[in-house]
Protein backbone atom coordinates (compact mmCIF):
# COMPACT_ATOMS: atom_id res chain seq x y z
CA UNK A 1 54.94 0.88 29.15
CA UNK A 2 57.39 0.78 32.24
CA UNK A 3 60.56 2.25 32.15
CA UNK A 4 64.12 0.88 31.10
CA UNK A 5 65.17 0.19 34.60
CA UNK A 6 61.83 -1.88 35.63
CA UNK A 7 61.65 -3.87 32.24
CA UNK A 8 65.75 -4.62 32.72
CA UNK A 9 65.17 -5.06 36.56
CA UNK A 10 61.81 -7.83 35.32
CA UNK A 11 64.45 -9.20 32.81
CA UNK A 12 66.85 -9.85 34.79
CA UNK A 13 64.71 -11.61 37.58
CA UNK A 14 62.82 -14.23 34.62
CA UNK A 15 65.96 -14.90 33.68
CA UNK A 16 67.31 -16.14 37.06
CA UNK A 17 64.28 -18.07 37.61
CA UNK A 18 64.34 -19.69 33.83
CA UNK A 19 68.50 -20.63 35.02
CA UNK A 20 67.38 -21.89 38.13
CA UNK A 21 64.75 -24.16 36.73
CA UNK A 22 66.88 -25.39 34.09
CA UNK A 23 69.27 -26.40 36.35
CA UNK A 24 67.10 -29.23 38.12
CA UNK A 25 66.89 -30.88 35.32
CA UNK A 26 63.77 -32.44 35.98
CA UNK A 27 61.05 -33.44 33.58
CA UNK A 28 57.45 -32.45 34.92
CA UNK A 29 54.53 -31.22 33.17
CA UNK A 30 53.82 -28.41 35.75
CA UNK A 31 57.82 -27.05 35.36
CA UNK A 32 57.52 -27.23 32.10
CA UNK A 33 54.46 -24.72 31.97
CA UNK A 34 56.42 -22.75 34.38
CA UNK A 35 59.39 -22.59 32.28
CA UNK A 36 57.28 -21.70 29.08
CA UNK A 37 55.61 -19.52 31.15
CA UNK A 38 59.30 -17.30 31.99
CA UNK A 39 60.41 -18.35 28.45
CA UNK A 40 57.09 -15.67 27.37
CA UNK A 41 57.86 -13.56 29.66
CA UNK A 42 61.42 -12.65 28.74
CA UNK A 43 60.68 -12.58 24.97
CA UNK A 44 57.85 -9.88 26.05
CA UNK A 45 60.68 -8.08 27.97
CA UNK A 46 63.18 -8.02 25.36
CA UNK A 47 60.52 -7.24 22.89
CA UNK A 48 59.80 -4.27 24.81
CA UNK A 49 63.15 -2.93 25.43
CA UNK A 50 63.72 -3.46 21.81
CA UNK A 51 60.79 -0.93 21.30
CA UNK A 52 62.57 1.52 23.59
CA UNK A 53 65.74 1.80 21.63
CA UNK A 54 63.49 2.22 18.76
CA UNK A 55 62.98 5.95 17.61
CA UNK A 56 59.27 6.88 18.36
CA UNK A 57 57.95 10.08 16.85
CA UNK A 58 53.78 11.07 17.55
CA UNK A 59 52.46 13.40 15.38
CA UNK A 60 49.51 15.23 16.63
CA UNK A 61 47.48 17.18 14.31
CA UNK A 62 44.82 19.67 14.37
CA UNK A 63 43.20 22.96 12.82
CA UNK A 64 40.59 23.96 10.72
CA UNK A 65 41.90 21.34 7.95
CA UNK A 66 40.96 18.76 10.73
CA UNK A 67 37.34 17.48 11.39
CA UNK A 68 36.76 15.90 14.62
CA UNK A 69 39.48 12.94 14.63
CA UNK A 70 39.57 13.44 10.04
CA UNK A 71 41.06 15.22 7.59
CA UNK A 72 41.56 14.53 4.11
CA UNK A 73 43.92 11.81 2.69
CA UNK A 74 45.82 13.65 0.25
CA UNK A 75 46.91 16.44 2.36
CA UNK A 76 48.08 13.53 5.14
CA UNK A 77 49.82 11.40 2.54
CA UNK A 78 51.45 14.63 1.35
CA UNK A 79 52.35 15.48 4.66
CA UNK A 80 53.92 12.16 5.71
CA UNK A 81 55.78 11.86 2.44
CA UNK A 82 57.37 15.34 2.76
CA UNK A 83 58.48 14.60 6.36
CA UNK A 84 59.97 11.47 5.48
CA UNK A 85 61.59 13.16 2.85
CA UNK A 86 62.80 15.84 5.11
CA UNK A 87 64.30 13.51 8.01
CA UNK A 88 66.58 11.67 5.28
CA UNK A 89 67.48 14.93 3.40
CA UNK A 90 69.03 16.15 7.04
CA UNK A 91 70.83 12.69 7.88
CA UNK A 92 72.28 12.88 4.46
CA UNK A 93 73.73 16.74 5.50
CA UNK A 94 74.88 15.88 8.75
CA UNK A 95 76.10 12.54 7.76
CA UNK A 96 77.64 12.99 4.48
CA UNK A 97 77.46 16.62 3.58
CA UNK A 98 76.64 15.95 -0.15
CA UNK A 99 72.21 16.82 -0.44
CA UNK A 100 72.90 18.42 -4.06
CA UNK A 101 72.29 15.88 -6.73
CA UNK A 102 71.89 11.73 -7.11
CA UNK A 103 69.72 9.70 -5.14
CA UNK A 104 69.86 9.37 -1.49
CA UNK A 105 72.44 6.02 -0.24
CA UNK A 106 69.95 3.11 0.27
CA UNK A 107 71.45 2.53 3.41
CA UNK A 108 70.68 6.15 4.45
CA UNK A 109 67.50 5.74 3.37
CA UNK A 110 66.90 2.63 5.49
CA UNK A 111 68.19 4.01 8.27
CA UNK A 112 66.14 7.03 8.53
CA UNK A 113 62.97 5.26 7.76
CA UNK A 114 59.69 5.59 9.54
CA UNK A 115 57.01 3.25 10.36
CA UNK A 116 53.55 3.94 10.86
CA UNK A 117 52.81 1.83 13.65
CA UNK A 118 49.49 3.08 15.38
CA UNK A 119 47.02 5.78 16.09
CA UNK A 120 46.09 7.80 19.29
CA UNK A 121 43.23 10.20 20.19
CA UNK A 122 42.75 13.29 20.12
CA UNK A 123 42.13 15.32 16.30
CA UNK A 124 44.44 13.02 14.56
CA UNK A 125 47.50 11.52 16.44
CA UNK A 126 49.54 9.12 14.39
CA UNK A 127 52.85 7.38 15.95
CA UNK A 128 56.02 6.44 13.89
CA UNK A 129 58.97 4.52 14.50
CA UNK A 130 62.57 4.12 13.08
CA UNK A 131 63.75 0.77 12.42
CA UNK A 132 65.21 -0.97 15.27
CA UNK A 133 69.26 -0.88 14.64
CA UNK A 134 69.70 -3.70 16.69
CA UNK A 135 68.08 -5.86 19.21
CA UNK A 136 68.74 -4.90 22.87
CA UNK A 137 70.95 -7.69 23.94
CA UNK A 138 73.44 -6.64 21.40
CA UNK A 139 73.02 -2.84 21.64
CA UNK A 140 76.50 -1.74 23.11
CA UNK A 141 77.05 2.15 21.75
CA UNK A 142 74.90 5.11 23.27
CA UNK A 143 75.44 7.82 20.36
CA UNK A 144 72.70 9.25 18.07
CA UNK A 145 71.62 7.63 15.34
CA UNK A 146 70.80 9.29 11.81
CA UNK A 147 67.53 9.25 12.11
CA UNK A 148 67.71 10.82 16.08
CA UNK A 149 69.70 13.19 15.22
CA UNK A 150 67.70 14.65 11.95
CA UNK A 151 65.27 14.85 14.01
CA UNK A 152 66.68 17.18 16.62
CA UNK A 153 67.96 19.37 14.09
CA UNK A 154 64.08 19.31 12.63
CA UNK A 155 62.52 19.55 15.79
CA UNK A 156 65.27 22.71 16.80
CA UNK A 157 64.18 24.14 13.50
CA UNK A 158 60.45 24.05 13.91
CA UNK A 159 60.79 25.71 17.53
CA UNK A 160 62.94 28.67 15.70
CA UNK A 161 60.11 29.01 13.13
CA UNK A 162 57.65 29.27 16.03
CA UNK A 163 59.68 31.75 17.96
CA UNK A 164 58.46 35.15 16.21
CA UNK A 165 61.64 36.79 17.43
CA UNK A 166 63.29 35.09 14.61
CA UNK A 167 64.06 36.84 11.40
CA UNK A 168 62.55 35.67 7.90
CA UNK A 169 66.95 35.57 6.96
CA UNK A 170 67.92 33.94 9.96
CA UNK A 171 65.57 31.13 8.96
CA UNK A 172 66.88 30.50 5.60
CA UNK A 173 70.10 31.01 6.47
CA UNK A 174 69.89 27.90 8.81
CA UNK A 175 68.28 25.79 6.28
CA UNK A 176 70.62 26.90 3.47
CA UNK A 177 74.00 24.98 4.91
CA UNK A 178 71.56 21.91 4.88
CA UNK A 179 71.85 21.87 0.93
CA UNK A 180 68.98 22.34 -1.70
CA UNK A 181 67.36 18.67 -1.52
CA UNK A 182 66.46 19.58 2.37
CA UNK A 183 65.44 23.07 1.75
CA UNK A 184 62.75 21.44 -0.96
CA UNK A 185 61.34 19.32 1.09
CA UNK A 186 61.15 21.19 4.17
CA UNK A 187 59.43 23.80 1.74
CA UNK A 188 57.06 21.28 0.63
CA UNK A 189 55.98 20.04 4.48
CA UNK A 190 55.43 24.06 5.13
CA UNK A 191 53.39 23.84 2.00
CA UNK A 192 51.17 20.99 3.04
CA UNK A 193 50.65 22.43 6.30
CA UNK A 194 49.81 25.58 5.24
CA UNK A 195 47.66 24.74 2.86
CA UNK A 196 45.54 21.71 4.04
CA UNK A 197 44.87 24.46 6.55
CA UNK A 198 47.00 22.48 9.33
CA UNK A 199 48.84 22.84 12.67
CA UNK A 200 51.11 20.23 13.87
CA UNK A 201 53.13 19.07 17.30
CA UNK A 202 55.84 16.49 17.23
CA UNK A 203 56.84 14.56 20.01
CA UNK A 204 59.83 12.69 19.45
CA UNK A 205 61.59 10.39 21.77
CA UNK A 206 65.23 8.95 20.37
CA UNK A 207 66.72 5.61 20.35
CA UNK A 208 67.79 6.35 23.93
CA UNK A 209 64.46 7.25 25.84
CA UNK A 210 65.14 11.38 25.44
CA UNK A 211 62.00 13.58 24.45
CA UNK A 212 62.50 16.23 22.43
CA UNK A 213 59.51 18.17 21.07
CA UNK A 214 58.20 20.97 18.70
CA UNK A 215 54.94 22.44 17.52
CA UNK A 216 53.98 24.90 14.32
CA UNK A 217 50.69 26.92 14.35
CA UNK A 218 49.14 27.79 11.37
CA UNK A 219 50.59 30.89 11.43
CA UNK A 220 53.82 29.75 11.67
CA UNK A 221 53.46 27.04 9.21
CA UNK A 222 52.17 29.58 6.31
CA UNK A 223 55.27 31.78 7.08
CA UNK A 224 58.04 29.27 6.87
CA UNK A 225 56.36 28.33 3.35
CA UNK A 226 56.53 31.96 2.10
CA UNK A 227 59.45 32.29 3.17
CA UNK A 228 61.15 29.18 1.33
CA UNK A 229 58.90 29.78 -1.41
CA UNK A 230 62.23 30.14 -3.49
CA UNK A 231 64.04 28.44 -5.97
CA UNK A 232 67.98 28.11 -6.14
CA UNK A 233 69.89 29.21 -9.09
CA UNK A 234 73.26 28.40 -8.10
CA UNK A 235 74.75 26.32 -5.13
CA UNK A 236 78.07 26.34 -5.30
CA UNK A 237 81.49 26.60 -2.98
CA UNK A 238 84.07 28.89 -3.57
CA UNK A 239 87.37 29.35 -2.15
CA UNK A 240 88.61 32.99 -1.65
CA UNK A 241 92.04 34.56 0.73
CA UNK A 242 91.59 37.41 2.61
CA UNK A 243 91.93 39.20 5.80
CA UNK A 244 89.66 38.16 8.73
CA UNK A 245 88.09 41.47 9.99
CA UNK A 246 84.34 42.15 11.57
CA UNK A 247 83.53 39.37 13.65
CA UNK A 248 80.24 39.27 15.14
CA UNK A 249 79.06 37.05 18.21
CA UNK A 250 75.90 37.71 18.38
CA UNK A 251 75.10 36.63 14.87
CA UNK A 252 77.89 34.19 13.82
CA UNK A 253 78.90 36.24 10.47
CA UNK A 254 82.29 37.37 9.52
CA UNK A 255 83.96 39.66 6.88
CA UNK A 256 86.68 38.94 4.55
CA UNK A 257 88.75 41.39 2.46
CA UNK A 258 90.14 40.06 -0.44
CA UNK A 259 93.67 42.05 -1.67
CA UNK A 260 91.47 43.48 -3.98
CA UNK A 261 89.35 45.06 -1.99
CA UNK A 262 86.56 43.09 -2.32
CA UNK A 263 84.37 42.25 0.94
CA UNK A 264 82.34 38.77 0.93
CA UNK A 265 79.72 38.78 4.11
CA UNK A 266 79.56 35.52 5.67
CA UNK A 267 77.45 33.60 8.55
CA UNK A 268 80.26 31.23 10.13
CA UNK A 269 78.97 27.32 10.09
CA UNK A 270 78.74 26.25 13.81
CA UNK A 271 81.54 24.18 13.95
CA UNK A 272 83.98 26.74 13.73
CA UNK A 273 82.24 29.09 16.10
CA UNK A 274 83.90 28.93 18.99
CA UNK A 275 87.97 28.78 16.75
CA UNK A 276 87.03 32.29 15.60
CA UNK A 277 89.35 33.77 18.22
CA UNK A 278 92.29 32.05 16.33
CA UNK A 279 91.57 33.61 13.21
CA UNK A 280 90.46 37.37 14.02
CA UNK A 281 91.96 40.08 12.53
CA UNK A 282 94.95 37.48 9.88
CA UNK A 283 94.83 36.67 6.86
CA UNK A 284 92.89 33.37 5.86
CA UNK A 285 92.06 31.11 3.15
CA UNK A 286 88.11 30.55 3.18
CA UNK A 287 86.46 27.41 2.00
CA UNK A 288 82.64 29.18 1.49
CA UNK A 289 79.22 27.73 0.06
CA UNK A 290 77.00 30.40 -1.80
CA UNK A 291 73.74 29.93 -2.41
CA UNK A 292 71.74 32.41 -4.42
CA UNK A 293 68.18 32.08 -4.64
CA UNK A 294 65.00 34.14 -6.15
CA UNK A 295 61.96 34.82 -4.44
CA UNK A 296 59.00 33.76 -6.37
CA UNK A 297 56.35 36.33 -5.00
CA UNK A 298 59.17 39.44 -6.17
CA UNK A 299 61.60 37.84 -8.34
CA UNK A 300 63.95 39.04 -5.65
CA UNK A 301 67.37 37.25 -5.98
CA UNK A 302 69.52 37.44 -2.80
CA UNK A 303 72.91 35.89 -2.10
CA UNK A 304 73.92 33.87 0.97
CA UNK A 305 77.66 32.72 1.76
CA UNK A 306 78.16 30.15 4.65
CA UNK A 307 81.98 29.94 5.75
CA UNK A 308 82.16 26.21 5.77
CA UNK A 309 86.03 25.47 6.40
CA UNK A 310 88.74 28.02 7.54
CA UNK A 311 92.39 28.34 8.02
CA UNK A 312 95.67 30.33 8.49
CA UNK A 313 97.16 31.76 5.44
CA UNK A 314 100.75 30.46 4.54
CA UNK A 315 102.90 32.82 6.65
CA UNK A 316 100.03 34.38 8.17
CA UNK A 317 101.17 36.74 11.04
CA UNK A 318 98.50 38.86 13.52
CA UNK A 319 97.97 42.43 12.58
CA UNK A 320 98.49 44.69 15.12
């Protein structure tokens, strides 16, 4: 497929000729297969700029699970079922911040929706596509769309998994903020991947042309599902004062005493990061979500607080 700027650049050109033509105003069986001619022509263009301002996401798999360009069925039906359920589970977080309970907005679930649309060689490549939002001539606003930006926060993921310098906590710490429907169903694609035996790349390129892209081995793949192979038993945000003390950069986490001497350890959501400064070492009011969840292998139940909202005590004053 050409690029934007040579199918716009084509566009542009039928549709001066199609003006000029239309202009004579003259009836002739020869300009009128010309101008049917153009007329094709600029539906083909606009048909394929349409397709560039749709999401397009190839999934390429391979592994022992795959035979030549097959594999089985179930474990691919599982697989694209879980990921679908994964990419709206994430658009509902970063959208709407509410993943615990209820089903997911219709309109969510439309716009987060993927298409199969065709195949491509190589072990098993299959291509999906959002829905177009809107046609090109009426496209006016360059900013991510639900589905592109679920998918960057996915495909960000999946590269953390991959990188073995990452820590078994540090991974479900970043999928806890993302609420418990996500965490299932990311759980469940690890699951499918690991056990149909399976290694995956994703190649995603957004509404706006940008690739982005990600791969899990096998070995990477059975981790992440050990590692969420958990189950929540409370999710639930809690609102505690206290005095801003330990701050740590490298890791995003915080402490908080409480006047009673209590300490609650906290990773620090990223969007209030870089407004730590502001808040070291005064006294707060924290707005945090716990999750506490059991290991299934151990029966292992650990607690994780995420410091989702934060502000100045009433009166607050810097302790020197």
């Amino acid at each position: 497929m050409s690029s934007r700027s040579e199918l716009e650049a084509s566009l542009r050109e039928v549709s001066r000729d199609l003006d000029e033509i239309r202009l004579l105003a003259i009836e002739s069986p020869s300009l009128n297969v010309t101008l049917r001619g153009l007329e094709l022509q600029r539906e083909n263009y606009l048909q394929q700029l349409e397709s560039l301002g749709r999401t397009q996401l190839a999934l390429h798999l391979n592994g022992p699970g795959v035979r030549g360009e097959e594999m089985d069925a179930r474990i691919l039906g599982g697989l694209l079922v879980s990921l679908q359920d994964t990419v709206s589970a994430l658009a509902q977080t970063l959208v709407a911040k509410s993943t615990r309970f209820g089903k997911l907005p219709g309109d969510l679930l439309g716009a987060t929706n993927l298409s199969f649309t065709s195949t491509f060689a190589g072990s098993v490549g299959i291509t999906l596509a959002g829905a177009p939002e809107a046609s090109y001539e009426s496209r006016l606003v360059d900013t991510d769309s639900a589905l592109d930006a679920s998918l960057k926060v996915l495909v960000e993921f999946l590269n953390l998994v991959e990188d073995e310098a990452t820590g078994d906590d540090d991974l479900i710490e970043t999928v806890l903020p993302w609420g418990s429907r996500a965490f299932k169903h990311l759980r469940d694609t690890a699951t499918v991947l690991a056990d149909g035996k399976i290694e995956t790349s994703l190649d995603v390129r957004d509404s706006h042309g940008g690739p982005v892209n990600a791969s899990l081995s096998r070995k990477a793949a059975e981790r992440l599902a050990r590692v969420l192979d958990r189950r929540f038993l409370r999710d639930e945000e809690i609102r505690i004062e206290g005095h801003l003390g330990t701050v740590s950069d490298f890791r995003n986490r915080v402490e908080i005493v409480e006047p009673s001497g209590k300490i609650t350890n906290a990773r620090v959501d990223d969007s209030l990061v870089a407004s730590l400064r502001d808040f070291y070492a005064r006294d707060v009011v924290a707005l945090i979500a716990t999750q506490i969840t059991r290991e299934a292998a151990t029966g292992l139940e650990r607690t994780f607080n995420t410091v989702i909202e934060l502000q100045l005590k009433e009166g607050a004053s810097d302790i020197t």
